[in-house]
Protein backbone atom coordinates (compact mmCIF):
# COMPACT_ATOMS: atom_id res chain seq x y z
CA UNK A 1 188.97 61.12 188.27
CA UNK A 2 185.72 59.63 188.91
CA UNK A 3 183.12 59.11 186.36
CA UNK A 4 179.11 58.50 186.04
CA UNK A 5 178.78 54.71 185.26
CA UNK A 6 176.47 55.58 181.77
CA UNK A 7 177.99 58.73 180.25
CA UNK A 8 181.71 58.57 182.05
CA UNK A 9 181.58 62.32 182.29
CA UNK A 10 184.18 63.49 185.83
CA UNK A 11 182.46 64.02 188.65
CA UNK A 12 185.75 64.46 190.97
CA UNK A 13 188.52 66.90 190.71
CA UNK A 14 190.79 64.49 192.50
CA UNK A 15 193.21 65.98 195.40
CA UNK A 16 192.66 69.71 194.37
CA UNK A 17 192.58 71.92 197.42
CA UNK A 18 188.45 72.63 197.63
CA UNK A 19 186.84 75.88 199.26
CA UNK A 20 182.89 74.38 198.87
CA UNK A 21 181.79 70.75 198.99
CA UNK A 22 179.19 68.79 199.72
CA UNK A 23 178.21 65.26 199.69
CA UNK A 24 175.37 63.46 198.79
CA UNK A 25 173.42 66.84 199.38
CA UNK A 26 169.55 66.24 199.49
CA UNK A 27 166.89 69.40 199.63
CA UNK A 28 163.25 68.62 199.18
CA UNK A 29 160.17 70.29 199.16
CA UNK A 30 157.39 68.46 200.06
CA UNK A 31 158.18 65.37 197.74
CA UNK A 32 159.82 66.87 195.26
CA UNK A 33 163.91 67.05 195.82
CA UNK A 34 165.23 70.34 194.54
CA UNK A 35 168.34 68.71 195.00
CA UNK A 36 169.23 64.96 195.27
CA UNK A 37 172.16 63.47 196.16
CA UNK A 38 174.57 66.07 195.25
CA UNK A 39 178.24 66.14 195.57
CA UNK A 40 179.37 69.38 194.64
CA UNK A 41 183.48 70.28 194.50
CA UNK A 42 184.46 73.77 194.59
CA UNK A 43 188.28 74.17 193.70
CA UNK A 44 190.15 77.27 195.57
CA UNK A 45 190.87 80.16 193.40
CA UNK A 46 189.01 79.45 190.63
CA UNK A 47 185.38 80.34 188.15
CA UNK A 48 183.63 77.00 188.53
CA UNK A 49 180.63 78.06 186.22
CA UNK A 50 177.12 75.72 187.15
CA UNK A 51 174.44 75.27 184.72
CA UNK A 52 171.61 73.97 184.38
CA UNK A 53 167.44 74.86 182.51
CA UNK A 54 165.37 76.09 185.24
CA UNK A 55 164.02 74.49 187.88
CA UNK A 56 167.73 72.28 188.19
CA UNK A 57 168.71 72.87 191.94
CA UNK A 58 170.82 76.01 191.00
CA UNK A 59 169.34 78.81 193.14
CA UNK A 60 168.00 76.27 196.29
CA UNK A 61 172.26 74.68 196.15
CA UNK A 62 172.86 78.49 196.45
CA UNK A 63 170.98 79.40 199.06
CA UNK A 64 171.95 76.08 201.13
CA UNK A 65 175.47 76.97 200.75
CA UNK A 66 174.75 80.87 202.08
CA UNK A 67 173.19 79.52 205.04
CA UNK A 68 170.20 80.59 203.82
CA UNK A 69 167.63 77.33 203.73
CA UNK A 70 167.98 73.95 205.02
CA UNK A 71 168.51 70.55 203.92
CA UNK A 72 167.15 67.28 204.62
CA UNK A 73 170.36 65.15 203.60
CA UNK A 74 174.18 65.63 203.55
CA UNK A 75 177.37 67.23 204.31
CA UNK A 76 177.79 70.74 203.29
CA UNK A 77 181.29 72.98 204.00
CA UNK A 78 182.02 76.01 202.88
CA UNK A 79 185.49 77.46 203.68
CA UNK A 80 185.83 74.98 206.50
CA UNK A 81 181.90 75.74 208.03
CA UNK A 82 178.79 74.30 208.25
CA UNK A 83 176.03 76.13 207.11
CA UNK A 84 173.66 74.82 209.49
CA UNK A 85 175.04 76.29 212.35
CA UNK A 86 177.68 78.57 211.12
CA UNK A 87 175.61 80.16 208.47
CA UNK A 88 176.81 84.08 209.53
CA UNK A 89 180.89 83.34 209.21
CA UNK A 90 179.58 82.10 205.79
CA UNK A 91 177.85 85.04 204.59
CA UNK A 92 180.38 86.98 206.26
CA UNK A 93 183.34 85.86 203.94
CA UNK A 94 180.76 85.64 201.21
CA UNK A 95 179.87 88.06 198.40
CA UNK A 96 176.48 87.12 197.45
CA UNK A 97 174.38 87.85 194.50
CA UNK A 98 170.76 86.83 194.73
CA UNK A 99 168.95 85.27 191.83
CA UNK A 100 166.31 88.15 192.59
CA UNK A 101 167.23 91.92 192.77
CA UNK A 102 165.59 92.76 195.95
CA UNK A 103 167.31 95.44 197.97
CA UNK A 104 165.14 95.92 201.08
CA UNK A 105 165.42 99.57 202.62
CA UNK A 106 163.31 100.85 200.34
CA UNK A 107 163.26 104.53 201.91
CA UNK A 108 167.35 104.41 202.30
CA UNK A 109 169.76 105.96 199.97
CA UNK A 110 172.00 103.81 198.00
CA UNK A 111 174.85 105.81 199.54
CA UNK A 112 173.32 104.85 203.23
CA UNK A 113 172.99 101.58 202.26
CA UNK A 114 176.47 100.82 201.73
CA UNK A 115 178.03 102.71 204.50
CA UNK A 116 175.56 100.16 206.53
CA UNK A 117 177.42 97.51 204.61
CA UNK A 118 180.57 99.14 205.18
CA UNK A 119 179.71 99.16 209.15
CA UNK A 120 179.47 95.35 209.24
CA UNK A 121 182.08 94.47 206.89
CA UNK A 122 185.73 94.60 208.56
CA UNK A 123 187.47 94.04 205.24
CA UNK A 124 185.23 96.95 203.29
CA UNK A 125 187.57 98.85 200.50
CA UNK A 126 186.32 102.40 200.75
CA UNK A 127 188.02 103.44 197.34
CA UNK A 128 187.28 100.25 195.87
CA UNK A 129 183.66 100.15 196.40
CA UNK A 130 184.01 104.27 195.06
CA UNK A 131 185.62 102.77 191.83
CA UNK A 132 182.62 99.97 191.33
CA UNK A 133 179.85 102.83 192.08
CA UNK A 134 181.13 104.73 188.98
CA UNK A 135 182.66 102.13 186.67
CA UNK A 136 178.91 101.09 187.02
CA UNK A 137 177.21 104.50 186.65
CA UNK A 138 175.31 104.31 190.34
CA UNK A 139 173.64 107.40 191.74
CA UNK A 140 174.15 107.00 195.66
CA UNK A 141 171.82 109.75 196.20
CA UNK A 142 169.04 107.84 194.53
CA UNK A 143 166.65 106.01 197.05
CA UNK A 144 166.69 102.05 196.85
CA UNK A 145 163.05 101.87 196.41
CA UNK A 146 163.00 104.38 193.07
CA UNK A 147 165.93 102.17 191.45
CA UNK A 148 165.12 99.79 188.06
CA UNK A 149 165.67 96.64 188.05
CA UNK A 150 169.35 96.63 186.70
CA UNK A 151 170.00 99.50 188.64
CA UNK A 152 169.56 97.20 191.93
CA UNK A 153 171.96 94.57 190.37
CA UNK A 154 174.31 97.02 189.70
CA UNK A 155 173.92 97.79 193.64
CA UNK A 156 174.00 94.05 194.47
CA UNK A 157 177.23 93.72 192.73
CA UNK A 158 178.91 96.47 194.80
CA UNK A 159 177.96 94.86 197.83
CA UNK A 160 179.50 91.24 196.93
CA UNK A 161 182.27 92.83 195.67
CA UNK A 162 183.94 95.60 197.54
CA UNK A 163 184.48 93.67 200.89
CA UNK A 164 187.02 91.33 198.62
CA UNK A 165 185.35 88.27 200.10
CA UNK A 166 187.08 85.08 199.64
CA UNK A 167 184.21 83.36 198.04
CA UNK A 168 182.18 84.72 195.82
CA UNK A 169 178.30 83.20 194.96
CA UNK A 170 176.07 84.95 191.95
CA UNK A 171 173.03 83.78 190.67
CA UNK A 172 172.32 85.24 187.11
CA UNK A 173 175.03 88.27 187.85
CA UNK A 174 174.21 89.95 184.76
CA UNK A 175 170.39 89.51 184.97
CA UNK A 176 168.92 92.88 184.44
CA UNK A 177 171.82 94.57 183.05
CA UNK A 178 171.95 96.06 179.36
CA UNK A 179 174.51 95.18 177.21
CA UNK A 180 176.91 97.80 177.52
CA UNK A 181 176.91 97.57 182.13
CA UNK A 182 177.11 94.10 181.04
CA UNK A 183 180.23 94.43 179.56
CA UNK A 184 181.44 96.90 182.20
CA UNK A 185 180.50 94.13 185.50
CA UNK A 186 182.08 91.44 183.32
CA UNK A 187 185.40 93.43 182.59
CA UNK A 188 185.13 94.60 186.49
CA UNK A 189 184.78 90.73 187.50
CA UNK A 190 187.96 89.83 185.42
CA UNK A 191 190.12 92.85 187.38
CA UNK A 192 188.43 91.41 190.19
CA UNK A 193 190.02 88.15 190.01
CA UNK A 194 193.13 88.87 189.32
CA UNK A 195 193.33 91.58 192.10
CA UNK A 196 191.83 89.08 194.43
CA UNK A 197 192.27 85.42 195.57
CA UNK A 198 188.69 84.50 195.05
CA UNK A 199 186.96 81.16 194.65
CA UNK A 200 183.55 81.97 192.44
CA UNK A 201 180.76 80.08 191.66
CA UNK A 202 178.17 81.34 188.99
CA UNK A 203 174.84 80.39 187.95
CA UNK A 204 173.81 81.47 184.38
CA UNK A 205 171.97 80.56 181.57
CA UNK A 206 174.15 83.37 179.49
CA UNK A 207 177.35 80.92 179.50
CA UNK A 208 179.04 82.60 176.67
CA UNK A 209 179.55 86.06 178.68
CA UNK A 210 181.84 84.34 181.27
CA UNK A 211 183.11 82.03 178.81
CA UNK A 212 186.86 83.65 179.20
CA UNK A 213 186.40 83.76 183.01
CA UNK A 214 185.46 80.26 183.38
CA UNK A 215 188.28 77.33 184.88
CA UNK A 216 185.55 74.52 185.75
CA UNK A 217 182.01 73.37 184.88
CA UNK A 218 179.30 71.60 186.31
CA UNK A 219 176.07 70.84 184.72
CA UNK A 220 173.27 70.29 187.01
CA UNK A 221 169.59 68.88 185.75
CA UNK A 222 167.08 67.66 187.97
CA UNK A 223 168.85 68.25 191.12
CA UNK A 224 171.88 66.38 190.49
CA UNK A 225 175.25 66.53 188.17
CA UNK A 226 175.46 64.86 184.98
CA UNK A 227 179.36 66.19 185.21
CA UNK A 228 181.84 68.59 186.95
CA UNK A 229 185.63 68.82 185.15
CA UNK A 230 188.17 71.54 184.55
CA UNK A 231 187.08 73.32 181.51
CA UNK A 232 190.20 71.76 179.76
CA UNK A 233 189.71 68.78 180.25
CA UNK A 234 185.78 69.52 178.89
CA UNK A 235 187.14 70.67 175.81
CA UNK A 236 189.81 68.04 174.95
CA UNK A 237 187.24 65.47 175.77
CA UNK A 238 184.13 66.37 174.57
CA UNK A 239 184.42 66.97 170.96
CA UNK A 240 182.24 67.20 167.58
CA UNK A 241 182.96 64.58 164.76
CA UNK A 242 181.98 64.73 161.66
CA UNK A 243 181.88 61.83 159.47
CA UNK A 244 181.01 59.77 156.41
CA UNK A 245 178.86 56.52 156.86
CA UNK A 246 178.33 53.29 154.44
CA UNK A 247 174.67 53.00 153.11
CA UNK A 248 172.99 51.00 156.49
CA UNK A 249 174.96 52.35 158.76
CA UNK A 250 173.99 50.70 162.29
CA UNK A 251 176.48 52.87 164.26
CA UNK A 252 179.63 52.12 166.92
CA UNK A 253 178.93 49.45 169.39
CA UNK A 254 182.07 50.58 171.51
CA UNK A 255 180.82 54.04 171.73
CA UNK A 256 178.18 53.01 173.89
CA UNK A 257 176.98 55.68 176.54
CA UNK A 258 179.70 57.85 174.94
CA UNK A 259 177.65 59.95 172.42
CA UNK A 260 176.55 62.59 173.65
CA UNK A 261 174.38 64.30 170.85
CA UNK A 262 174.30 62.86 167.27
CA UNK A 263 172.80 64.72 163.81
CA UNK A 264 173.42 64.63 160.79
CA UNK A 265 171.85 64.13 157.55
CA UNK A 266 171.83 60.92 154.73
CA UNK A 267 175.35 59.75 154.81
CA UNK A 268 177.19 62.25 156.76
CA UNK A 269 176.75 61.88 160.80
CA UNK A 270 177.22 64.73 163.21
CA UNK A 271 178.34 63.52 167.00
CA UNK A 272 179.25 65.03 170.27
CA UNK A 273 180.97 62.63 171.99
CA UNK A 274 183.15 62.16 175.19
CA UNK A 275 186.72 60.97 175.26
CA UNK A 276 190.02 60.74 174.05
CA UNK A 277 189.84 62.01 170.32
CA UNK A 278 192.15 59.04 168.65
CA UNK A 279 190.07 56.60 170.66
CA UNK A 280 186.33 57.95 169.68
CA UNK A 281 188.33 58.37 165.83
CA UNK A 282 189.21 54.57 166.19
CA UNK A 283 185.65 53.62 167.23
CA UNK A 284 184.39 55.21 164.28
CA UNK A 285 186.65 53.81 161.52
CA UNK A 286 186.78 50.23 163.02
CA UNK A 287 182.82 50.75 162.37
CA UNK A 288 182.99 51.44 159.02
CA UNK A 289 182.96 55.81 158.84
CA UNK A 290 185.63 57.91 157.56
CA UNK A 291 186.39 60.84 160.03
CA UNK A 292 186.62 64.21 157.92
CA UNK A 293 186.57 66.63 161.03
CA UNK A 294 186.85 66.72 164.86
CA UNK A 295 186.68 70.13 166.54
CA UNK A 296 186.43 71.03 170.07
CA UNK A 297 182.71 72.77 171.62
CA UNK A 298 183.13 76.45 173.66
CA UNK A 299 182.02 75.76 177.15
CA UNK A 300 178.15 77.21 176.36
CA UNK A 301 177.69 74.33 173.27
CA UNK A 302 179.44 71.95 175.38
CA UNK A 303 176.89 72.82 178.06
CA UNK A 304 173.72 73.19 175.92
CA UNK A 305 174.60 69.35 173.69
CA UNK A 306 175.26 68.10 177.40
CA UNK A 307 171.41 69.11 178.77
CA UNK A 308 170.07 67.98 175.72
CA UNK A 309 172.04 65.01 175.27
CA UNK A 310 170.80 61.99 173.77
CA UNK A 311 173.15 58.78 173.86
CA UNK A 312 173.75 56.61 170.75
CA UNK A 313 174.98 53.64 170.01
């Protein structure tokens, strides 16, 4: 698997069948590059879950991949098209959720709007989009402009959903939602996938509420990856030691660009690091610390010590 050249975090999944990739994707506006040099790799039939703080590339890589804005730089495909000129068979065999929960059709029922949906989508599941509606508490008589905030999500997730699209893209899915809907969309997302052979990418900042969900990871800053692995190999790999440390400790010169995060306080240290656990252990003792504890991080630490990372020597 290929690595960065200063952190050695995977940027490849290998020869894994993909459903969305793009290389060396580049989206600017004016001279600032949303996204720079991206190369994104979707595997089939899986939760690849992308992070990032605001202002990373999420929402723009999103909207590229819908068809939905342009790019100055790259290959894009998405389910074997190009979203440059094949941007409707995209959002066709795409269930979308928008970072924003804009409806449109304001004066239309939410019952109208979904038979419209259901007009344009062959695949449409009648029942199934009946089942969604009231798992999520939706009143189709209720007019699209009059609806709350979550109460449009709620829509929005009935329209990605109940055409059983083969890709599914959501931007902040449960943005909007109060706890207990949030727990109902994320127990109706798990059915969901194991109903359906769908390949799902989702952008959050709430990582822990599609922790179980989630087979792969990405973490996107500034417009381009800092890593993109299966989520077991993230959490054999990147793992928290805790150790005690001689008086003038300078640290473990073969660790180099492998710490990810280090605390700690007087003579105990605290790192995050990345790699094989007896070969980060046998850094540390060759350099003079006695390893007390190594546990793995859930996929939101992992995420939040890898956007704030800081490496060590």
């Amino acid at each position: 698997m290929t690595q960065t050249a200063t952190t050695l975090l995977p940027v490849e999944f290998g020869d894994r069948a993909l459903a969305v990739t793009t290389r060396d994707l580049t989206k600017r506006y004016g001279s600032v590059a949303a996204v720079g040099g991206l190369d994104l790799q979707l595997p089939e039939r899986g939760v690849y879950v992308l992070v990032g703080p605001n202002g990373a590339g999420k929402s723009t890589l999103i909207r590229v991949l819908m068809g939905l804005g342009g790019y100055d730089h790259g290959v894009v495909d998405v389910l074997g098209l190009d979203p440059r000129t094949q941007g409707s068979g995209i959002r066709a065999a795409t269930g979308y959720v928008p970072e924003g929960q804009e409806l449109g059709y304001a004066r239309m029922s939410v019952g109208r709007l979904l038979r419209h949906h259901e007009v344009y989508r062959p695949t449409w599941d009648k029942g199934y989009a009946r089942r969604l509606t009231m798992a999520l508490e939706i009143d189709l008589d209720k007019r699209c402009g009059a609806l709350s905030k979550g109460q449009r999500r709620r829509v929005q997730l009935v329209l990605a959903l109940a055409h059983r699209p083969p890709l599914l893209l959501m931007d902040e899915p449960t943005d909007g939602l109060d706890h207990v809907i949030r727990d109902v969309t994320l127990g109706l997302l798990s059915e969901h996938l194991s109903d359906c052979p769908t390949t799902v990418l989702i952008s959050t900042h709430r990582v822990y509420e599609v922790e179980r969900l989630v087979d792969h990871v990405g973490v996107l800053c500034g417009g381009r990856l800092l890593g993109q692995m299966p989520r077991a190999e993230l959490r054999s790999k990147l793992l928290r030691y805790w150790a005690d440390v001689p008086e003038g400790w300078s640290g473990a010169p073969e660790l180099n660009g492998r710490v990810i995060r280090r605390g700690g306080t007087g003579r105990e240290i605290e790192w995050t690091a990345w790699g094989e656990r007896d070969q980060v252990t046998g850094a540390l003792t060759r350099a003079g610390a006695t390893v007390h504890d190594v546990t793995p991080l859930s996929v939101d630490e992992a995420a939040i010590a890898l956007l704030s990372r800081k490496e060590a020597s």
